[in-house]
Protein backbone atom coordinates (compact mmCIF):
# COMPACT_ATOMS: atom_id res chain seq x y z
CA UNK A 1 18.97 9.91 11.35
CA UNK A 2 19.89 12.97 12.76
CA UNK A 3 16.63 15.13 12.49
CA UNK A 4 15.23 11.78 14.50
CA UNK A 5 17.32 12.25 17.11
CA UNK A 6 16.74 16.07 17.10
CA UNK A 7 13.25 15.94 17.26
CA UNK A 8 12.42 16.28 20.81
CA UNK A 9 10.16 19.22 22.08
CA UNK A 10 11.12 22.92 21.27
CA UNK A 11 9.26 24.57 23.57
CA UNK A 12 6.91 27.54 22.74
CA UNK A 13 9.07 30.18 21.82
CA UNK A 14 11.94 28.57 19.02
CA UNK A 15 11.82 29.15 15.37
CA UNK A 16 13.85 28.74 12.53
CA UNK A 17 14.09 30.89 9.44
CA UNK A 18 15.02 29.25 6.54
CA UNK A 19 17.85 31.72 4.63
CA UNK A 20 17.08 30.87 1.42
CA UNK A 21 13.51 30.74 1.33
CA UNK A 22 13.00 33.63 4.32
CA UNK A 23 9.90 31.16 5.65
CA UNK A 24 9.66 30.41 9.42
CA UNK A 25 9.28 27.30 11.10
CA UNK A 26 8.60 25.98 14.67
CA UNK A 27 8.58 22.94 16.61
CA UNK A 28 9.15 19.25 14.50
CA UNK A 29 8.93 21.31 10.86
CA UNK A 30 11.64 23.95 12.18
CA UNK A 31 13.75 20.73 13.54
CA UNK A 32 14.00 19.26 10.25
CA UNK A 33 14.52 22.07 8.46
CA UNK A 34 17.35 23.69 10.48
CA UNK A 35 18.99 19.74 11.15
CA UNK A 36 18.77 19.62 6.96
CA UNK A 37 20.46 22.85 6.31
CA UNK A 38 22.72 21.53 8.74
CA UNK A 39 23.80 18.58 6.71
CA UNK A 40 23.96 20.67 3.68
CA UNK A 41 26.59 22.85 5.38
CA UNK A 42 28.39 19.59 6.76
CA UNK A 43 27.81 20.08 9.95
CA UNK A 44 27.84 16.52 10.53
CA UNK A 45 31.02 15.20 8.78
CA UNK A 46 34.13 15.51 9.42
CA UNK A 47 35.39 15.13 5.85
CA UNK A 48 35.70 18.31 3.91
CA UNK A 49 35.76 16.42 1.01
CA UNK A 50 32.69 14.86 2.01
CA UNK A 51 30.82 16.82 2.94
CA UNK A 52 26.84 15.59 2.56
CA UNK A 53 27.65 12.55 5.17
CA UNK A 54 26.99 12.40 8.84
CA UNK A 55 30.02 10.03 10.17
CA UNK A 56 31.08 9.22 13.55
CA UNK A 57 33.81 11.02 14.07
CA UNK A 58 31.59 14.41 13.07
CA UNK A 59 29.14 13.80 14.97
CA UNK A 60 31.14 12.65 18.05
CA UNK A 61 32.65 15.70 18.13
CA UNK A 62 30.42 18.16 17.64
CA UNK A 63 30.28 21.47 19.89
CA UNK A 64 27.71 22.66 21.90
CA UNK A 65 28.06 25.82 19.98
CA UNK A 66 27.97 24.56 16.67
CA UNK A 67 24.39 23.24 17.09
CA UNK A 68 23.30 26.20 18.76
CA UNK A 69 24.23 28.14 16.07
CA UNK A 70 22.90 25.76 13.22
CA UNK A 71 19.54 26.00 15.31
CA UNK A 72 19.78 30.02 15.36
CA UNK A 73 19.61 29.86 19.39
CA UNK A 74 19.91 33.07 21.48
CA UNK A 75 18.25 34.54 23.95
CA UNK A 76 15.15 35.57 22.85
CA UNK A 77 15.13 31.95 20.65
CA UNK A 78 15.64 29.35 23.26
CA UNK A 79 15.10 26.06 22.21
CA UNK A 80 14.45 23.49 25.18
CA UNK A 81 17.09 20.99 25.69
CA UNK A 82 19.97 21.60 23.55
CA UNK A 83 22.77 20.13 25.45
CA UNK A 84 20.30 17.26 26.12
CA UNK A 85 20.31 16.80 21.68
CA UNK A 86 23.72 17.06 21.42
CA UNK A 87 24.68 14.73 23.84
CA UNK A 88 22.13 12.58 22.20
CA UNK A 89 24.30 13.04 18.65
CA UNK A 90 27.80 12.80 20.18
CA UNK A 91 26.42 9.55 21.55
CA UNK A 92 25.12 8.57 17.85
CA UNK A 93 28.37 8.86 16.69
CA UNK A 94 30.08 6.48 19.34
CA UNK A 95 27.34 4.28 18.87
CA UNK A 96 27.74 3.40 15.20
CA UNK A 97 31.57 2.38 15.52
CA UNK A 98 30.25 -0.34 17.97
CA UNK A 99 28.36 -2.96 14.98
CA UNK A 100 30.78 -2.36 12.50
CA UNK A 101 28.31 -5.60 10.51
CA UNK A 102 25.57 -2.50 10.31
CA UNK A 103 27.51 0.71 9.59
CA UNK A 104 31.04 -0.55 8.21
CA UNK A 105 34.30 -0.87 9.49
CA UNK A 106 36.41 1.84 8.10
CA UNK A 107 33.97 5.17 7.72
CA UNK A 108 31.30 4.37 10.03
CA UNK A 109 27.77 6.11 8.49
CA UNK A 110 24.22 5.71 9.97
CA UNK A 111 24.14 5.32 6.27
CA UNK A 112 25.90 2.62 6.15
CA UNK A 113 22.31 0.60 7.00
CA UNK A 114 21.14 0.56 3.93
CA UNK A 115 24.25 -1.36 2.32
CA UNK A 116 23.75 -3.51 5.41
CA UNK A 117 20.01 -4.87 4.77
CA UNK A 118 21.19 -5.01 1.06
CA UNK A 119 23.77 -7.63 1.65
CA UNK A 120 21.90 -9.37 3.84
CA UNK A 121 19.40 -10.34 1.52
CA UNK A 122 19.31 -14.14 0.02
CA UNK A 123 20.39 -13.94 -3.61
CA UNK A 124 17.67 -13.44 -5.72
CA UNK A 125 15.32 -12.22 -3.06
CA UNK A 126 14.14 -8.32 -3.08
CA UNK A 127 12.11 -8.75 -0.21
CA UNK A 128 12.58 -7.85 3.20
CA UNK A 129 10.54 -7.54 6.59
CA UNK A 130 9.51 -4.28 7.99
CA UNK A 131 10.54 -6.04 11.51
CA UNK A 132 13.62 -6.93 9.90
CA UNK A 133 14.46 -3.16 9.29
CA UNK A 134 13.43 -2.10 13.18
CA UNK A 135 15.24 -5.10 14.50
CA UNK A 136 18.40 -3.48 12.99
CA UNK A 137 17.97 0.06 14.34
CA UNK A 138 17.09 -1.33 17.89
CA UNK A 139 20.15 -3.01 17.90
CA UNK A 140 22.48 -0.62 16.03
CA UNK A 141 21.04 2.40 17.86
CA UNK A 142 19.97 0.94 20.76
CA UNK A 143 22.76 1.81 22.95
CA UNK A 144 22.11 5.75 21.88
CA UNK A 145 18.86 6.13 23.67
CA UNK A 146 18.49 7.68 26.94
CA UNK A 147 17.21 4.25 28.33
CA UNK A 148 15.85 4.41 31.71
CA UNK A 149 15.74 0.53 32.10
CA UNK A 150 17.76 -2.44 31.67
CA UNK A 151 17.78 -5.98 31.68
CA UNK A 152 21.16 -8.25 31.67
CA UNK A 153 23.05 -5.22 30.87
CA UNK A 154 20.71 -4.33 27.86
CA UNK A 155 19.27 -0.84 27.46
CA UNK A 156 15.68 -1.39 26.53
CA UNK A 157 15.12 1.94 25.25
CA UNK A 158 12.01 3.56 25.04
CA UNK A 159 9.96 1.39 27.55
CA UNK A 160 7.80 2.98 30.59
CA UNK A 161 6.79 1.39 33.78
CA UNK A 162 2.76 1.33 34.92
CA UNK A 163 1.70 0.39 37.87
CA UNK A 164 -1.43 -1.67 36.46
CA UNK A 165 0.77 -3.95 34.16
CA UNK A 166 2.09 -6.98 36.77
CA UNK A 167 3.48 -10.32 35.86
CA UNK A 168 5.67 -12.63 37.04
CA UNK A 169 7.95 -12.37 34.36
CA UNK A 170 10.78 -9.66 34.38
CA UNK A 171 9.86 -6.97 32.57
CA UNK A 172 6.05 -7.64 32.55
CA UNK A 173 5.60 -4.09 33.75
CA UNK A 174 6.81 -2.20 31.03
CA UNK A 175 5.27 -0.21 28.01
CA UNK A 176 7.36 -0.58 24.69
CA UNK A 177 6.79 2.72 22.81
CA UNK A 178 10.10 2.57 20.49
CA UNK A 179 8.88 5.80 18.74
CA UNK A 180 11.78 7.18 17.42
CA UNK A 181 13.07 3.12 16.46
CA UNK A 182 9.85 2.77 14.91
CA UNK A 183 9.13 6.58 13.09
CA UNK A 184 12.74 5.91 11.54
CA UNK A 185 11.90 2.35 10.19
CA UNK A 186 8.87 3.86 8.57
CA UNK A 187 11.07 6.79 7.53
CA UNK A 188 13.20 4.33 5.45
CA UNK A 189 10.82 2.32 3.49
CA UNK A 190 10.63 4.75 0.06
CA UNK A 191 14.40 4.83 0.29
CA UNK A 192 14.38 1.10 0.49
CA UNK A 193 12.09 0.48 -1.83
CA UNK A 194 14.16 2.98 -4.36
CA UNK A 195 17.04 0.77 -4.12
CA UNK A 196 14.75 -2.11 -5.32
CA UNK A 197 13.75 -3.45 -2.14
CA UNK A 198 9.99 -4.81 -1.75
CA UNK A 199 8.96 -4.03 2.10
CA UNK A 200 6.67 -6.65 3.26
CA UNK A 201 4.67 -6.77 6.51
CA UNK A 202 4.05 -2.99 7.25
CA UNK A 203 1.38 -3.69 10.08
CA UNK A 204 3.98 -5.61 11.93
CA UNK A 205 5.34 -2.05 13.56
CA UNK A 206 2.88 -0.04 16.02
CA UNK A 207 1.39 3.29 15.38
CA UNK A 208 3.63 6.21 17.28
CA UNK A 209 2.34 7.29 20.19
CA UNK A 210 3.75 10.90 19.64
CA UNK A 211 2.09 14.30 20.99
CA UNK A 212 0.71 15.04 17.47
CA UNK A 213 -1.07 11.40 17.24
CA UNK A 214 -2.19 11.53 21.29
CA UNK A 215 -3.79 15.10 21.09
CA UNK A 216 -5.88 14.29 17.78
CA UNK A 217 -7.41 11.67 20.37
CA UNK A 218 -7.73 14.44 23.16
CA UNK A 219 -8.51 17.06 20.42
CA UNK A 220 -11.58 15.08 18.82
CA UNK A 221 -12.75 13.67 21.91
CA UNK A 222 -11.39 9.60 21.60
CA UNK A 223 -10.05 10.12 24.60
CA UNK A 224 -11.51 12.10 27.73
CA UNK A 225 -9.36 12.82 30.94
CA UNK A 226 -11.05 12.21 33.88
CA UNK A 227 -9.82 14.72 35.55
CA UNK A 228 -9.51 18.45 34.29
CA UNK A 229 -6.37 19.45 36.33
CA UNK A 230 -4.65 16.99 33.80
CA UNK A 231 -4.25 19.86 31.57
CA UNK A 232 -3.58 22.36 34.11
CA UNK A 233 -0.36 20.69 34.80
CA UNK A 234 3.43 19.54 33.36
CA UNK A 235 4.68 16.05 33.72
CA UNK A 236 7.61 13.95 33.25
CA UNK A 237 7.68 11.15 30.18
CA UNK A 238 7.46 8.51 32.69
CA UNK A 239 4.38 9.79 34.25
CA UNK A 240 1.80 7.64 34.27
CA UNK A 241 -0.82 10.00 33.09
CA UNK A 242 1.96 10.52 29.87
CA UNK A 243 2.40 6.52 29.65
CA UNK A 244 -1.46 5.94 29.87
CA UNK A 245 -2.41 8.76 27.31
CA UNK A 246 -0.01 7.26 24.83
CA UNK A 247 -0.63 3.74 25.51
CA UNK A 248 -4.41 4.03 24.68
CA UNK A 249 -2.97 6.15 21.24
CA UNK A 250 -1.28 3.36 20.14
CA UNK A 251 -4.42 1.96 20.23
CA UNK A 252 -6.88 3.93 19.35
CA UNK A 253 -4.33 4.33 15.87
CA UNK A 254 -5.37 0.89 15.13
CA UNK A 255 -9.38 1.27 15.53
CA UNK A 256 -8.90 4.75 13.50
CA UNK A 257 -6.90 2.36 10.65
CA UNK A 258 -10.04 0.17 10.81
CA UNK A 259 -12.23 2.56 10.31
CA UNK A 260 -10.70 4.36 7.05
CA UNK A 261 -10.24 0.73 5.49
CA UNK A 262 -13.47 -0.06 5.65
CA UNK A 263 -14.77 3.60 4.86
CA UNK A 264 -12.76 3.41 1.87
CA UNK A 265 -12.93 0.15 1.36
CA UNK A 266 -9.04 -0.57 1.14
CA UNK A 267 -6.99 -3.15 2.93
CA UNK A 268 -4.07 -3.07 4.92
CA UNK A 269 -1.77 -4.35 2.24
CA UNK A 270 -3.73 -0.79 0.24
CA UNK A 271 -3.65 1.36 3.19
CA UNK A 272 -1.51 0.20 5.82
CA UNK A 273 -0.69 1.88 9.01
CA UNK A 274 1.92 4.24 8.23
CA UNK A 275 0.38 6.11 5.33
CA UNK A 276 -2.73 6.67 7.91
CA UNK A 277 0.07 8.02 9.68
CA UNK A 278 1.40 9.81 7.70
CA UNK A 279 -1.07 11.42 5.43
CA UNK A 280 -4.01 11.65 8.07
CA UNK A 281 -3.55 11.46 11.82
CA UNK A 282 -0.11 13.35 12.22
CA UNK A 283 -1.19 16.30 9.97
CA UNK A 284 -4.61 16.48 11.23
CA UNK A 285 -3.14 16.63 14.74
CA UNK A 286 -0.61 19.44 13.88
CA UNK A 287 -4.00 21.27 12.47
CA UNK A 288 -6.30 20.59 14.99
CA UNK A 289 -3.82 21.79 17.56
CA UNK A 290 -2.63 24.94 15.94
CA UNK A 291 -6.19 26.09 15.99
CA UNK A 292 -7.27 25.34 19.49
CA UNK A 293 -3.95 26.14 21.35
CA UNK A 294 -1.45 29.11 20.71
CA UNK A 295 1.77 27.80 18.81
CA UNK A 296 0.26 23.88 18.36
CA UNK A 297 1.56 22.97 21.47
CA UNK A 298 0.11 19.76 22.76
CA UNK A 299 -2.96 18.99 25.37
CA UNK A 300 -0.88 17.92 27.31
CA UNK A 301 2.28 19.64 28.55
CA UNK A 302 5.65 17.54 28.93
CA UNK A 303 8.38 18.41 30.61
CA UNK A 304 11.05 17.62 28.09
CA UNK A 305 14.95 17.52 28.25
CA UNK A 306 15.66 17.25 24.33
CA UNK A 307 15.48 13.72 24.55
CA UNK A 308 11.86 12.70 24.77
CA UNK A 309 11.21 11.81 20.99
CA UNK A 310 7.34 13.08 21.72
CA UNK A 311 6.03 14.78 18.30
């Protein structure tokens, strides 16, 4: 859960060596990697006894300088956004002691989850709904994200406004992205499914309309701005040119899950959406990037405050 949270943009100039293995990483890889090594060193619990568990009490009160150091930070290895991640983490931690039915009542895990959907299964029944599984990390984490927008009281999350979507209904002008909600359900389904779970209904979630996902569709030419100066300039997650560019990768992700199905002549139950993911557009954005632009970054450039989930 953590290296979700975490995964916001670096910036250009952050890396992470790995001290055991002496290899270097950047940007999502190096976020993972450091945020694991982190966990191995219990970073995130506040049990010494216990120490490969993120609970609420260590993540709550985790320092600013803790992080930094777990992320090898210094001056000439900024990473965009820190403060903005920890905040983001200290938040995570009050956030879990608040549905006590998800993550327990005495030791409050992100964990916890797993033991949640187990018990909430009908006897005898293995199967559960991949909606199911998001529906309990919108509303378990839901208070965590840096919503912008609320209705009745109730953060929406990740949701954008565009000025071409009008309704009469309240809300009718928003984009639901959910990427982080979303990349996490995905995230769990082999642990699930080790436990004995049967995940039904993968196409039921979206595609994530991430930077790695949107610039394969800039990169290979899906997508065409219509002006140049688009890529001349920064902009703000809510931005409409940032809102449009991943609302049309959303779906263009479908059309590209078409096309492999019927290529290889698979169907969605074979080859559903998140192993497309997962195996093809993600990596073959990273690639595609890190050849045409120095460091990978995107086509795009977003102005990020460590808590944009945009790889």
């Amino acid at each position: 859960m953590s290296a979700f949270l975490l995964d916001a943009s670096t910036g250009a100039d952050w890396q992470y060596c790995e001290a055991e293995t002496k290899e270097v990483y950047r940007r999502s890889e190096g976020l993972a990697v450091a945020t694991f090594r982190m966990f191995c060193q219990g970073i995130f619990s506040s049990n010494p006894d216990f120490p490969w568990q993120a609970d609420f009490r260590g993540l709550s009160q985790l320092k600013l300088e803790t992080l930094a150091a777990g992320f090898q930070v210094s001056r000439d290895n900024p990473l965009v956004g820190l403060t903005g991640r920890l905040e983001l983490l200290q938040r995570l931690g009050n956030a879990i002691c608040q549905h006590p039915l998800l993550f327990g009542s005495e030791n409050q895990r992100p964990g916890n989850l797993a033991q949640y959907l187990l018990d909430s299964l009908v006897s005898g029944v293995k199967t559960v709904d991949c909606a199911k599984i998001l529906s309990a990390v919108l509303t378990g984490f839901g208070e965590n994200w840096p919503g912008k927008y609320a209705i009745g009281g109730v953060n929406l999350g990740e949701v954008w406004r565009h000025r071409a979507l009008q309704g009469e209904n309240l809300g009718d002008e928003f984009v639901p992205f959910h990427q982080l909600s979303q990349w996490l359900t995905y995230s769990l389904l082999e642990p699930l499914q080790e436990l004995g779970l049967y995940v039904v209904r993968l196409d039921e979630l979206t595609g994530l309309a991430g930077y790695r996902n949107g610039g394969l569709c800039l990169d290979m030419g899906l997508l065409r701005a219509k002006d140049s100066a688009i890529f001349e300039q920064k902009y703000l997650p809510g931005s409409e040119v940032v809102v449009e560019w991943r609302s049309l990768t959303v779906i263009l992700l479908d059309k590209i899950a078409a096309a492999m199905r019927y290529k290889l002549d698979l169907s969605a139950t074979k080859l559903p959406l998140v192993k497309i993911l997962q195996g093809g557009t993600w990596a073959a954005g990273r690639k595609i990037a890190t050849e045409l632009r120095a460091a990978g970054v995107p086509p795009i450039h977003i102005e990020s405050d460590g808590t944009f989930f945009n790889s």
